[in-house]
N, C-alpha and C. Protein backbone atom coordinates (compact mmCIF):
# COMPACT_ATOMS: atom_id res chain seq x y z
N UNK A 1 22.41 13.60 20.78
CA UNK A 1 22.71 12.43 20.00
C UNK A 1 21.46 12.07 19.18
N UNK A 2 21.68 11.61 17.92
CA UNK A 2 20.93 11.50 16.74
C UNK A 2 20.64 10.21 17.04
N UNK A 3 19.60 9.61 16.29
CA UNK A 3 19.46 7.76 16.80
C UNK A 3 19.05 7.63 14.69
N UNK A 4 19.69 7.13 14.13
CA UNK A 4 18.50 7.06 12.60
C UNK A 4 17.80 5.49 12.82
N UNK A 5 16.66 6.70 12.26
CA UNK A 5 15.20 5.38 12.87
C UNK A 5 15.86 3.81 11.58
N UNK A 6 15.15 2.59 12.01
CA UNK A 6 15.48 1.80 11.48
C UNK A 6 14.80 1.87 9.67
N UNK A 7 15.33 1.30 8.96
CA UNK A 7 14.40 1.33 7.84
C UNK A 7 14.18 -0.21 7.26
N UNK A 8 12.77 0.16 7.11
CA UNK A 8 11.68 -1.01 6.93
C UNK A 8 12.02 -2.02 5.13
N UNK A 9 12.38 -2.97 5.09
CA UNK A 9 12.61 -3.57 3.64
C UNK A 9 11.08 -3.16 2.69
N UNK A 10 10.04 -2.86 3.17
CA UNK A 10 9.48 -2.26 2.29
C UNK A 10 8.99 -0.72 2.41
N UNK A 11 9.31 -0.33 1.23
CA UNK A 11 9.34 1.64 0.85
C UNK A 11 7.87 1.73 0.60
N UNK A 12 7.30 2.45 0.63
CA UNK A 12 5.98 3.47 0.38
C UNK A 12 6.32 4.83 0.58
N UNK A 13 5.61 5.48 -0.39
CA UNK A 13 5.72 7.15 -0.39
C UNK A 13 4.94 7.28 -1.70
N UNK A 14 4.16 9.10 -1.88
CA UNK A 14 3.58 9.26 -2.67
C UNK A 14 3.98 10.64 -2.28
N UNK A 15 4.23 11.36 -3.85
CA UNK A 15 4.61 12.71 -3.78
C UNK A 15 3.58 13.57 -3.53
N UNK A 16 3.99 14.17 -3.15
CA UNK A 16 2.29 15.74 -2.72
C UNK A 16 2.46 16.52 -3.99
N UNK A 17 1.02 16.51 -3.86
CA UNK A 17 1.23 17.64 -5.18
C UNK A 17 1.70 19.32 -5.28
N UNK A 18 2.18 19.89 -6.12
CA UNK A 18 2.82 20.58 -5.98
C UNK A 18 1.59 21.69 -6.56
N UNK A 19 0.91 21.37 -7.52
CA UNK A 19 0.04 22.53 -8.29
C UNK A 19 -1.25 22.34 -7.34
N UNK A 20 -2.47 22.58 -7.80
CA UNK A 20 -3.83 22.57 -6.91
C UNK A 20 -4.35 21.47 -7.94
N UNK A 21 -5.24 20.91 -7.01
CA UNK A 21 -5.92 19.90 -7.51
C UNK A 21 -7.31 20.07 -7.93
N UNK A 22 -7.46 19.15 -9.05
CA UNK A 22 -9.06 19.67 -9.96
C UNK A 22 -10.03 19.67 -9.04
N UNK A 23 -10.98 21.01 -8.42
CA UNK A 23 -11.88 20.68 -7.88
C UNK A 23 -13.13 19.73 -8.53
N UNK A 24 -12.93 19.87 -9.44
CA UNK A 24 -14.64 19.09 -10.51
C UNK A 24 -13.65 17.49 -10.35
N UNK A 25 -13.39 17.33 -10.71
CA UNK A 25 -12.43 15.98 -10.73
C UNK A 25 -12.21 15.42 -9.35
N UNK A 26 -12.39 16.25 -7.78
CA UNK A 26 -12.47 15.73 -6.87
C UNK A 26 -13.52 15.50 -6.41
N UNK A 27 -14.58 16.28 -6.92
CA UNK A 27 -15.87 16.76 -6.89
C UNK A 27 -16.58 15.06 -7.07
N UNK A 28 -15.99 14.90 -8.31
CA UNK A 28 -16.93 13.70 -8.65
C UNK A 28 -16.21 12.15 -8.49
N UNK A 29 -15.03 12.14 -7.91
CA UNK A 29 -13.92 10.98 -7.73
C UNK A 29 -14.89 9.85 -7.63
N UNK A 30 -15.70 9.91 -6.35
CA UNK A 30 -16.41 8.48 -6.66
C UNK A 30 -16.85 8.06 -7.82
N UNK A 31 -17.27 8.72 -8.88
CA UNK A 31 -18.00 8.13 -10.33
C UNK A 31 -16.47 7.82 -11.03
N UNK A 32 -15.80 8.96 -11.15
CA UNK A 32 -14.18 8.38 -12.23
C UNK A 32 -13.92 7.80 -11.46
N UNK A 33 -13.81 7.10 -10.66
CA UNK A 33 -13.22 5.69 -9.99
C UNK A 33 -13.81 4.34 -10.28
N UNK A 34 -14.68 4.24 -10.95
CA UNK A 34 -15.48 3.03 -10.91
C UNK A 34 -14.88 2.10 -12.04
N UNK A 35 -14.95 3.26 -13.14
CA UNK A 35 -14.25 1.86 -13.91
C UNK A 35 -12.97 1.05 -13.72
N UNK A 36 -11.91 2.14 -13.38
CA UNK A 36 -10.66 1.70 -12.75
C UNK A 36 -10.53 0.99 -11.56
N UNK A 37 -11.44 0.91 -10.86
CA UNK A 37 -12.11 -0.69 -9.65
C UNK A 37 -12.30 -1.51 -10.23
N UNK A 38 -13.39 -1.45 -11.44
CA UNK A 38 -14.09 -2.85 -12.08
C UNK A 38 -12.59 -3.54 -12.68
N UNK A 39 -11.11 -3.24 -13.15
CA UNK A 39 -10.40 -3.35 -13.64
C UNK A 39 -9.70 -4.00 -12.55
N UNK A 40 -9.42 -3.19 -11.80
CA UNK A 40 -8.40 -3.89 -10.44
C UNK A 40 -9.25 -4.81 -9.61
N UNK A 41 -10.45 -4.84 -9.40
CA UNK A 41 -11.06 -6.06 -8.40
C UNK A 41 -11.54 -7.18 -9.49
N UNK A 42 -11.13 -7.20 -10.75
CA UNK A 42 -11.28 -8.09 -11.45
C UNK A 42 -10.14 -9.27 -11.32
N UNK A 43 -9.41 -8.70 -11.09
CA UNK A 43 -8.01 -9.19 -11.03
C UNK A 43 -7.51 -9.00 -9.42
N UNK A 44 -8.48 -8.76 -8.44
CA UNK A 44 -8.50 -9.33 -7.15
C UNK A 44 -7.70 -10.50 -6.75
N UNK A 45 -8.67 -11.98 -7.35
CA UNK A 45 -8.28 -12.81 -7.00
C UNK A 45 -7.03 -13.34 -7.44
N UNK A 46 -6.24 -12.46 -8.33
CA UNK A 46 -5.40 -12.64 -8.79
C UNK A 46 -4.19 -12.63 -8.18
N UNK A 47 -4.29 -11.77 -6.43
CA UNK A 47 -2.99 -12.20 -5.86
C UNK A 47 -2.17 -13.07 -5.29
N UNK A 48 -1.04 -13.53 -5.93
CA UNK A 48 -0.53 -15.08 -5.84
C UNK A 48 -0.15 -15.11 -3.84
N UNK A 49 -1.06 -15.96 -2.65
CA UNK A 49 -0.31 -15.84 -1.57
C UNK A 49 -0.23 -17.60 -1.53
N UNK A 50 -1.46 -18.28 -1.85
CA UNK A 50 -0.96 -19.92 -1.67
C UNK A 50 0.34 -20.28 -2.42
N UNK A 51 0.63 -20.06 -3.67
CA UNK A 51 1.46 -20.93 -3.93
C UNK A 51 2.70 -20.03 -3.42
N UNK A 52 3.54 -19.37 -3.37
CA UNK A 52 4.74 -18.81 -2.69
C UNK A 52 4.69 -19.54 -1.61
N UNK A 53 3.78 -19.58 -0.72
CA UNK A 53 3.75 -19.93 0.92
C UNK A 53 4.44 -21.28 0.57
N UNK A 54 3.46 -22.24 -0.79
CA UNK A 54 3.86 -23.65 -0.58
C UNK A 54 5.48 -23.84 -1.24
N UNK A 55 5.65 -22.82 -1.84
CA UNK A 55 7.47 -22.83 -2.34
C UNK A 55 8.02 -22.56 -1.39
N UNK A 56 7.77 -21.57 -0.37
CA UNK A 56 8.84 -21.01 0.83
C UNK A 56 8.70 -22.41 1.49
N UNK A 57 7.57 -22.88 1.93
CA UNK A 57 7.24 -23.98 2.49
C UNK A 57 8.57 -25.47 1.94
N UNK A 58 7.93 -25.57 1.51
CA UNK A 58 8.78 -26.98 0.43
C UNK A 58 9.63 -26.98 -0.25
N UNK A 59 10.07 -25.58 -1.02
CA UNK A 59 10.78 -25.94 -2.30
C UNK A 59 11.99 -24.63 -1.61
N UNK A 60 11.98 -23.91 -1.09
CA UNK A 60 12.77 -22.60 -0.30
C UNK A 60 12.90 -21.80 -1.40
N UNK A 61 12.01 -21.79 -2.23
CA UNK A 61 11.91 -20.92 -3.57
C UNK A 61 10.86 -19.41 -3.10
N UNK A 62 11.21 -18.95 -4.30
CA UNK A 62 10.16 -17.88 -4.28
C UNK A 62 10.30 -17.36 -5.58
N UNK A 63 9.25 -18.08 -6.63
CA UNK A 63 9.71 -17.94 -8.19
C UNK A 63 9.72 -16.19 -8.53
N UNK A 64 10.82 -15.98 -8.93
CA UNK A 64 10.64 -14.53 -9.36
C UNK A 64 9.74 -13.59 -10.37
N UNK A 65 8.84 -14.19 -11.10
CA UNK A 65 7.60 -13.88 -11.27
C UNK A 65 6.40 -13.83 -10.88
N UNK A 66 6.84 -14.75 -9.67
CA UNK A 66 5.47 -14.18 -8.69
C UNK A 66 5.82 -13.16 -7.99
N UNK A 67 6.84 -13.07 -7.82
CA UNK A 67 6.84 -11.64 -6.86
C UNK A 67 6.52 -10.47 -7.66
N UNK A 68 7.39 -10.47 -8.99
CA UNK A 68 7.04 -9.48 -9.82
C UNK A 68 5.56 -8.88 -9.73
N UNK A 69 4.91 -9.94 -10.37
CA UNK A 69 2.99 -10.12 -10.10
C UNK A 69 2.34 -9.14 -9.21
N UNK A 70 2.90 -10.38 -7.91
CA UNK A 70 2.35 -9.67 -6.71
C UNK A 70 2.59 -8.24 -6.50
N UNK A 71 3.92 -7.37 -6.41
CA UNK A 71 4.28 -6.03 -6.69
C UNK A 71 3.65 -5.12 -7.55
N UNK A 72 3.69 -5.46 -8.53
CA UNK A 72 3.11 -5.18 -9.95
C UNK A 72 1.34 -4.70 -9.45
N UNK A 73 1.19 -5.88 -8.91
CA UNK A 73 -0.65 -6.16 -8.34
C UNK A 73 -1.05 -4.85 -7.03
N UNK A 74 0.35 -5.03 -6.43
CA UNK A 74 0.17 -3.92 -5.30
C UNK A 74 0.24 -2.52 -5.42
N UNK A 75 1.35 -2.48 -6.66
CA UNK A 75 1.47 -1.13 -6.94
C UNK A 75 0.27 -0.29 -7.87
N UNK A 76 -0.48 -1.07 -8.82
CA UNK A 76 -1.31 -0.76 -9.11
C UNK A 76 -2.49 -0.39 -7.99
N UNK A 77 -3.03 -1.41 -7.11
CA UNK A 77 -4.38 -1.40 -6.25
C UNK A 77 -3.82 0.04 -5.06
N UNK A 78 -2.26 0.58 -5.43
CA UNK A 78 -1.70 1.33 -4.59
C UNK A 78 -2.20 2.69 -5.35
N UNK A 79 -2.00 2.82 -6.52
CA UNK A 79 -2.02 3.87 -7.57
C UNK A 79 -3.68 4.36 -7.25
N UNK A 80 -4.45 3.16 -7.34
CA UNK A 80 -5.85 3.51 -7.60
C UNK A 80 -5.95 4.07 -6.06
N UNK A 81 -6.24 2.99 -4.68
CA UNK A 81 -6.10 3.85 -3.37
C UNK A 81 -5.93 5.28 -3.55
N UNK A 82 -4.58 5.43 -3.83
CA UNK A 82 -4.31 7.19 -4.01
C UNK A 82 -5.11 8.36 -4.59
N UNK A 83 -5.47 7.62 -6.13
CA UNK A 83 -6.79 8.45 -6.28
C UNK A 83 -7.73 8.71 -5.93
N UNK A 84 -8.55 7.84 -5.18
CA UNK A 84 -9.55 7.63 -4.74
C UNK A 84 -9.52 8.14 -3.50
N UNK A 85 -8.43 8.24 -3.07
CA UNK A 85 -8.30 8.79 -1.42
C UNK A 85 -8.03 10.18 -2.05
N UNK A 86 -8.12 10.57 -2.95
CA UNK A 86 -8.16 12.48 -3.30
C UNK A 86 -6.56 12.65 -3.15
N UNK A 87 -5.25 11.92 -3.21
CA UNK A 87 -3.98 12.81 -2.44
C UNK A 87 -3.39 13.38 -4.10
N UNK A 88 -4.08 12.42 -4.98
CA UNK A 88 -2.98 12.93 -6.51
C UNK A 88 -4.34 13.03 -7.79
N UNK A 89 -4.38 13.54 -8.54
CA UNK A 89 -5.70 13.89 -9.60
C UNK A 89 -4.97 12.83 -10.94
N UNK A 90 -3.57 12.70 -10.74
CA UNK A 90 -3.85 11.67 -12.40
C UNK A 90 -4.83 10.23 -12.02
N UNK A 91 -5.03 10.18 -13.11
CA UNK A 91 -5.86 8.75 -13.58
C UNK A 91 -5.17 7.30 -12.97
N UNK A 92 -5.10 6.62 -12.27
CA UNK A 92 -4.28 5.83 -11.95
C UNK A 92 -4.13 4.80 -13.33
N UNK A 93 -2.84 4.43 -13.61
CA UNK A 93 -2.19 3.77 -14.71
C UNK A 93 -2.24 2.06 -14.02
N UNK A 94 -2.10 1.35 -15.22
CA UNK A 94 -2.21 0.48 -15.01
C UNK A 94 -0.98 0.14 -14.74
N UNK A 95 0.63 0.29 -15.78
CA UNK A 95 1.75 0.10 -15.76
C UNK A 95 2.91 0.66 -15.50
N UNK A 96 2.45 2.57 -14.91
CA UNK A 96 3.20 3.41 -15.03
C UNK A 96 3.32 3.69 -13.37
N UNK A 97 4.38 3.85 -12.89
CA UNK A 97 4.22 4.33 -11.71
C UNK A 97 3.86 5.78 -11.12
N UNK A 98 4.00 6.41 -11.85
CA UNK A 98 3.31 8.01 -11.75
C UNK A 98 4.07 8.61 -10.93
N UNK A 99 3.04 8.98 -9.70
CA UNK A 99 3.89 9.85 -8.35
C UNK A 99 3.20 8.75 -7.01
N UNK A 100 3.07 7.36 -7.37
CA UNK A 100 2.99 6.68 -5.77
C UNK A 100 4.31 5.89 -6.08
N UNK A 101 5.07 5.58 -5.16
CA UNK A 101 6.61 5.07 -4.83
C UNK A 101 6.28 3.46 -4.36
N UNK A 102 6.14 2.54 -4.37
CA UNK A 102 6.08 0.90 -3.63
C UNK A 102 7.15 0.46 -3.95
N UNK A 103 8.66 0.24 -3.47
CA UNK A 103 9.33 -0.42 -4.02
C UNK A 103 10.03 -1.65 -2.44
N UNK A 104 10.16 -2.94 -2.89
CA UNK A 104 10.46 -4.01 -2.10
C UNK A 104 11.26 -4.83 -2.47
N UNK A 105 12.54 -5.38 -1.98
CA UNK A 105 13.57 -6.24 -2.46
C UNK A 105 13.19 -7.88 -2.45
N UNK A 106 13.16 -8.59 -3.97
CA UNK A 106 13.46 -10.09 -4.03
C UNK A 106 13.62 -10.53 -2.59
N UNK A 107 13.14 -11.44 -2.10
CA UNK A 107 13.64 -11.99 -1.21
C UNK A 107 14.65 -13.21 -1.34
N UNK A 108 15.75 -13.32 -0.46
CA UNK A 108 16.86 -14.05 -0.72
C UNK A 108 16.07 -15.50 0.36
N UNK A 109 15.02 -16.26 -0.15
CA UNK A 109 14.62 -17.36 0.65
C UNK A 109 15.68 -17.93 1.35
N UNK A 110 16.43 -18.65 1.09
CA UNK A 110 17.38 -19.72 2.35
C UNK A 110 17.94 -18.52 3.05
N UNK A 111 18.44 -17.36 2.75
CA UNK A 111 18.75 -16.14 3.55
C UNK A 111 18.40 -15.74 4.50
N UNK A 112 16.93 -15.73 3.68
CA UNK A 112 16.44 -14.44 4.26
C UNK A 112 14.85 -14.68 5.06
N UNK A 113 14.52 -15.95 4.68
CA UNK A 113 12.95 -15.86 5.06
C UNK A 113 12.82 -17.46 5.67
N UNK A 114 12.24 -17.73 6.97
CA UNK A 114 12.26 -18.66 7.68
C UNK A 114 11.06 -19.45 6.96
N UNK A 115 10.92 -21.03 6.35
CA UNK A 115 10.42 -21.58 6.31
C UNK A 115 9.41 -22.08 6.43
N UNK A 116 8.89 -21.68 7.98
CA UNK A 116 7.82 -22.22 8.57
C UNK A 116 7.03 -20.70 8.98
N UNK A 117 7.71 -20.02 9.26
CA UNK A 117 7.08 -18.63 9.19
C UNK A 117 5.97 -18.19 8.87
N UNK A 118 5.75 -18.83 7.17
CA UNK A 118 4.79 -18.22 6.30
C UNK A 118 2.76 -19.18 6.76
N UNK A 119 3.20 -20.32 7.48
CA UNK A 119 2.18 -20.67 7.92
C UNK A 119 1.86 -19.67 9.00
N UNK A 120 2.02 -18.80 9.68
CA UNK A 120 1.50 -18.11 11.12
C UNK A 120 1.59 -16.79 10.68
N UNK A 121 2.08 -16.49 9.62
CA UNK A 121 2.47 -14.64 9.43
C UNK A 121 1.14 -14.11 9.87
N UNK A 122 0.22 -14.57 8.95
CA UNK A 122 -1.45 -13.93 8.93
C UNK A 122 -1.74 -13.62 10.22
N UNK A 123 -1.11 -14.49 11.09
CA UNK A 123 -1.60 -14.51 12.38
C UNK A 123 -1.18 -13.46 13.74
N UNK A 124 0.78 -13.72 13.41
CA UNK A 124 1.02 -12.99 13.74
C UNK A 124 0.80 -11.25 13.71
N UNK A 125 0.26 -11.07 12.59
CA UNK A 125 -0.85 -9.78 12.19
C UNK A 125 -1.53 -9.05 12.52
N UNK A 126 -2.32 -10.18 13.76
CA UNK A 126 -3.73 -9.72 14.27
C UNK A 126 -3.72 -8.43 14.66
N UNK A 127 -2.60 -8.17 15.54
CA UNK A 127 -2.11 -6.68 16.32
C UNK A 127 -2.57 -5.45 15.11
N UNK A 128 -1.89 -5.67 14.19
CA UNK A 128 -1.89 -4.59 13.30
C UNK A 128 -2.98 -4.61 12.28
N UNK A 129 -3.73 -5.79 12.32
CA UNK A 129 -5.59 -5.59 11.44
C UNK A 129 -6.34 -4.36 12.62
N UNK A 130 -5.83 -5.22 14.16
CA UNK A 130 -6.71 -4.12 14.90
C UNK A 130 -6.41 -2.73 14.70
N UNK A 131 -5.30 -2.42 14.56
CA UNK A 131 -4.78 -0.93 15.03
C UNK A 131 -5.39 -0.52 13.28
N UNK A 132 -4.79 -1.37 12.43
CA UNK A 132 -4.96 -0.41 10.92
C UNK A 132 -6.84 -0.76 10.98
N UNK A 133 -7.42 -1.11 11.49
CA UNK A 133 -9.40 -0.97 11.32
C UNK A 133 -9.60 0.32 12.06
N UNK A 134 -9.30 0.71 13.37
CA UNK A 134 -9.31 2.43 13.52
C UNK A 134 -8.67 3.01 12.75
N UNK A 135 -7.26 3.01 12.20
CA UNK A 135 -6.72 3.70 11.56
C UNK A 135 -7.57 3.90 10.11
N UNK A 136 -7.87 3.23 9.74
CA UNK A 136 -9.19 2.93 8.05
C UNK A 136 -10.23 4.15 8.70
N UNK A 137 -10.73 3.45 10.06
CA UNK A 137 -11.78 4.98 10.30
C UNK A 137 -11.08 6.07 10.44
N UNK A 138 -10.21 6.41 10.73
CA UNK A 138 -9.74 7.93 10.83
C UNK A 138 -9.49 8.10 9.29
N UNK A 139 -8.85 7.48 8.78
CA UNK A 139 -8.21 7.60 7.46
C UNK A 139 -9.33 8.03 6.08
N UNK A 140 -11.00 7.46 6.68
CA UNK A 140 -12.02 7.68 6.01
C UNK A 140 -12.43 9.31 6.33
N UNK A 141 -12.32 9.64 7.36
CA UNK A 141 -12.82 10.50 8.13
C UNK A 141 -12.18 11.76 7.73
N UNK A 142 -10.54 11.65 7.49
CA UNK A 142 -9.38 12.70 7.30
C UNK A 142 -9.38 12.86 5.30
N UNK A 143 -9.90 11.78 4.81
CA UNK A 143 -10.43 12.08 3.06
C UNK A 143 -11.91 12.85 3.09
N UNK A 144 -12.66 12.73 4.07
CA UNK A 144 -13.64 13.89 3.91
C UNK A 144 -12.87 14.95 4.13
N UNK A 145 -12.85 15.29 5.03
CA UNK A 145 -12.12 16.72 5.57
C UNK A 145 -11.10 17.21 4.47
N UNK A 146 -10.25 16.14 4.22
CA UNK A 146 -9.63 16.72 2.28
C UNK A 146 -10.49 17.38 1.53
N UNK A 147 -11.92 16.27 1.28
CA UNK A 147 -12.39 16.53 0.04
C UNK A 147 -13.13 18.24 -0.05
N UNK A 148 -13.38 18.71 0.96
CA UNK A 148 -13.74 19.80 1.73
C UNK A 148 -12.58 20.78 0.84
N UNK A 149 -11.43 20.35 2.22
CA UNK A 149 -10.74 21.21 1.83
C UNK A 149 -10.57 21.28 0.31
N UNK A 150 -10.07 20.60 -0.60
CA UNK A 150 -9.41 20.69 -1.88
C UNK A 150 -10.91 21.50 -2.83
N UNK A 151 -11.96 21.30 -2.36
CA UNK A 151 -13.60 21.73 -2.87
C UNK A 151 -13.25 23.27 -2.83
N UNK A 152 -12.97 23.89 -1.63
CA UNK A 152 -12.57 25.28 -1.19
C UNK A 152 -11.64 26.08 -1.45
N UNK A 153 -10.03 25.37 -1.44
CA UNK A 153 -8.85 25.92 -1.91
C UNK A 153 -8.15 25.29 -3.10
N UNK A 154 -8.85 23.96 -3.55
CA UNK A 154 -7.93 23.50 -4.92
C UNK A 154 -6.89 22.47 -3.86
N UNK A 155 -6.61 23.04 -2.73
CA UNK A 155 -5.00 21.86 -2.07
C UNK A 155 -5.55 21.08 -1.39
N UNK A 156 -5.04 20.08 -0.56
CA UNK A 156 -5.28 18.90 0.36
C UNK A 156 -4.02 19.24 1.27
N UNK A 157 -4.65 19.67 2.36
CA UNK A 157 -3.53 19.80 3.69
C UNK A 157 -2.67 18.69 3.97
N UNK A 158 -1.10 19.82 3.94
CA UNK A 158 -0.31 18.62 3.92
C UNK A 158 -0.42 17.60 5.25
N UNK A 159 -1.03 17.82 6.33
CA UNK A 159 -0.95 17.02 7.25
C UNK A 159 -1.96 16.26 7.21
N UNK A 160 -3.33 16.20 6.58
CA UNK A 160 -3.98 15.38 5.94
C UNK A 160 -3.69 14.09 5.15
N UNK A 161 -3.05 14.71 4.30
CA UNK A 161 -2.32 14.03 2.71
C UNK A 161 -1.12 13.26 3.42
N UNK A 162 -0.19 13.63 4.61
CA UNK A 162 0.62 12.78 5.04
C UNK A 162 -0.06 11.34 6.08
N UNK A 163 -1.19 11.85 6.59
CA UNK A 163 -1.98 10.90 7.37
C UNK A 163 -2.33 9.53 6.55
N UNK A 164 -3.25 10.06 5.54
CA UNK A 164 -3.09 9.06 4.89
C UNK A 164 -2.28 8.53 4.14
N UNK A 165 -1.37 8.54 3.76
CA UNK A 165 -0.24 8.00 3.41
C UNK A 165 0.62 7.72 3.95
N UNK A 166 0.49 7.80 5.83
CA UNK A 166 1.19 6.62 6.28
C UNK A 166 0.01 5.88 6.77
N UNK A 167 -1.13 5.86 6.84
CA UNK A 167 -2.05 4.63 6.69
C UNK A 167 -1.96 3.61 5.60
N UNK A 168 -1.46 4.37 4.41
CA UNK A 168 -1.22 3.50 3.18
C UNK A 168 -0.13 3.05 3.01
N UNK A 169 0.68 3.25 3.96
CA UNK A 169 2.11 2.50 4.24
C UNK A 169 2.39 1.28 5.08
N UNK A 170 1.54 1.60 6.09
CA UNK A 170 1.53 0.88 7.65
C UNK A 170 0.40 -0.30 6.81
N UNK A 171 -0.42 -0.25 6.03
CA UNK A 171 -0.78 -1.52 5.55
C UNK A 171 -0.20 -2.17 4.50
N UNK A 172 0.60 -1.43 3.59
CA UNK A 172 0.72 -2.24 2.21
C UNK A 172 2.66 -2.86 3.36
N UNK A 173 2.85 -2.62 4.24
CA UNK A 173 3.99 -3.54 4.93
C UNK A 173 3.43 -4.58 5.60
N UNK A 174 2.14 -4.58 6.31
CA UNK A 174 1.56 -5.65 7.00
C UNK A 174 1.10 -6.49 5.57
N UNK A 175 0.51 -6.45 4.32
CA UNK A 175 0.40 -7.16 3.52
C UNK A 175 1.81 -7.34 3.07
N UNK A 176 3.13 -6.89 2.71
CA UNK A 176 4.09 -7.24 2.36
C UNK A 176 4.59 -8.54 3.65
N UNK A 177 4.35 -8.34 4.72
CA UNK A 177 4.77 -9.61 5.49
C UNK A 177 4.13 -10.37 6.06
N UNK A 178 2.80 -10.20 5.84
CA UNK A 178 1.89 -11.38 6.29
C UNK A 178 1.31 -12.06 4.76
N UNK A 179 0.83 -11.35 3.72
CA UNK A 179 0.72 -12.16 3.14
C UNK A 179 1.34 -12.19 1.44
N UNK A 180 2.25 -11.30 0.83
CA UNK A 180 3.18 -11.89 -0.09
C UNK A 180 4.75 -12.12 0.45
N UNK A 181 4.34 -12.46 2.01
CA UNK A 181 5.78 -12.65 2.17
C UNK A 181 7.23 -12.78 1.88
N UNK A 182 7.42 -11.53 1.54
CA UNK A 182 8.65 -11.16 1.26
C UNK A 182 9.54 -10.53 2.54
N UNK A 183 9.20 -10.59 3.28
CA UNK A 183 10.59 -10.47 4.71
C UNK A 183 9.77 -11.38 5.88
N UNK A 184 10.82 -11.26 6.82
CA UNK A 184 10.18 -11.35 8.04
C UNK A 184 10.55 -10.49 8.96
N UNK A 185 10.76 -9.61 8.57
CA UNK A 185 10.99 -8.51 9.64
C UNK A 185 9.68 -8.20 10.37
N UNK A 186 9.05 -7.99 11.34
CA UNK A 186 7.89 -7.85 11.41
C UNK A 186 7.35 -6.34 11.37
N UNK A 187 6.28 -6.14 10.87
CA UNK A 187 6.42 -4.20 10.59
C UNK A 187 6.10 -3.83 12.41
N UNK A 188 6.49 -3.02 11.57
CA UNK A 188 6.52 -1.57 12.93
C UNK A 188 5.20 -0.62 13.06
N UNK A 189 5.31 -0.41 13.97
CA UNK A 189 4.02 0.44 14.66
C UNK A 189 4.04 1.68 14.31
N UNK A 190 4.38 2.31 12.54
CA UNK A 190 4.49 3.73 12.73
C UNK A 190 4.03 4.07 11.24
N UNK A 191 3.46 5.15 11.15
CA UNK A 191 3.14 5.64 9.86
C UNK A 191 4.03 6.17 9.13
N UNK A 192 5.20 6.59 9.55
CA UNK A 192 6.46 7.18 9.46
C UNK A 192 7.19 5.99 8.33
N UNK A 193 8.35 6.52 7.36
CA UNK A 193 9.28 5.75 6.60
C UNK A 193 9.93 4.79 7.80
């Protein structure tokens, strides 16, 4: 008997690459990454979590341009991650989604998302800051061992390239429900879809 695992209201995935990846271009990732940081941590503080909280809070709203924003905000700081973690060689785009996948449904507030919730989410969290701060060290640890590899053969082992990318899953859901709260489902303990 088959069981199908549950699926999480928010998607992550990033395609593997199919050709070999630029060794000179992985070679030097930390320098081509810099400007495309100075761009996205400029616009850091830019992710909307007070005021949603105080609409879910008060108004049972959740204006649909902030979510846009916030998405928009994630999928980008998602795009750049990817490069920088060596799994894909394009340039991360500012507006284009490329080959990283983030997609998350509107939330239906009086539906769908409890009220008072959004004061404790952060909290309820704690579990999964601890587990994803080892997981960050392995996840640092398993992009050397890429950068190696891809230096030597041009590829990034697929069981590498899947590691981190369910590290980059298992957090961008703990930020999808602790702090642009869009569900309350609470995430799950798995790197897995």
């Amino acid at each position: 008997m088959t069981f199908q695992q549950d699926i999480y209201p928010v998607q992550f995935n990033v395609d593997y690459p199919e050709e070999s990846l630029n060794r000179a271009s992985s070679f030097f990732r930390l320098v081509f990454v810099i400007p495309i940081y100075i761009v996205l941590y400029s616009m850091a503080g830019a992710l909307l979590v007070l005021p949603p909280l105080l609409m879910i809070l008060f108004r049972r709203k959740y204006p649909r341009w902030w979510f846009d924003w916030n998405l928009e905000l994630l999928r980008l700081f998602s795009r750049v991650t990817v490069y920088f973690s060596l799994l894909r060689d394009e340039y991360p785009s500012t507006d284009e989604e490329q080959a990283v996948h983030l997609n998350m449904a509107y939330p239906d507030v009086p539906g769908q998302l409890n009220r008072w919730l959004p004061l404790v989410k952060w909290f309820l969290a704690v579990p999964h800051y601890i587990v994803l701060f080892f997981l960050g060290i392995a996840a640092i640890i398993v992009i050397i061992l890429a950068w190696f590899a891809i230096l030597f053969t041009g590829r990034c082992p697929r069981g590498l390239f899947n590691f981190v990318v369910g590290v980059m899953r298992w957090s961008v859901r703990v930020q999808a429900y602790a702090f642009l709260m869009v569900t309350d489902r609470y995430p799950p303990f798995r790197l897995s879809q």
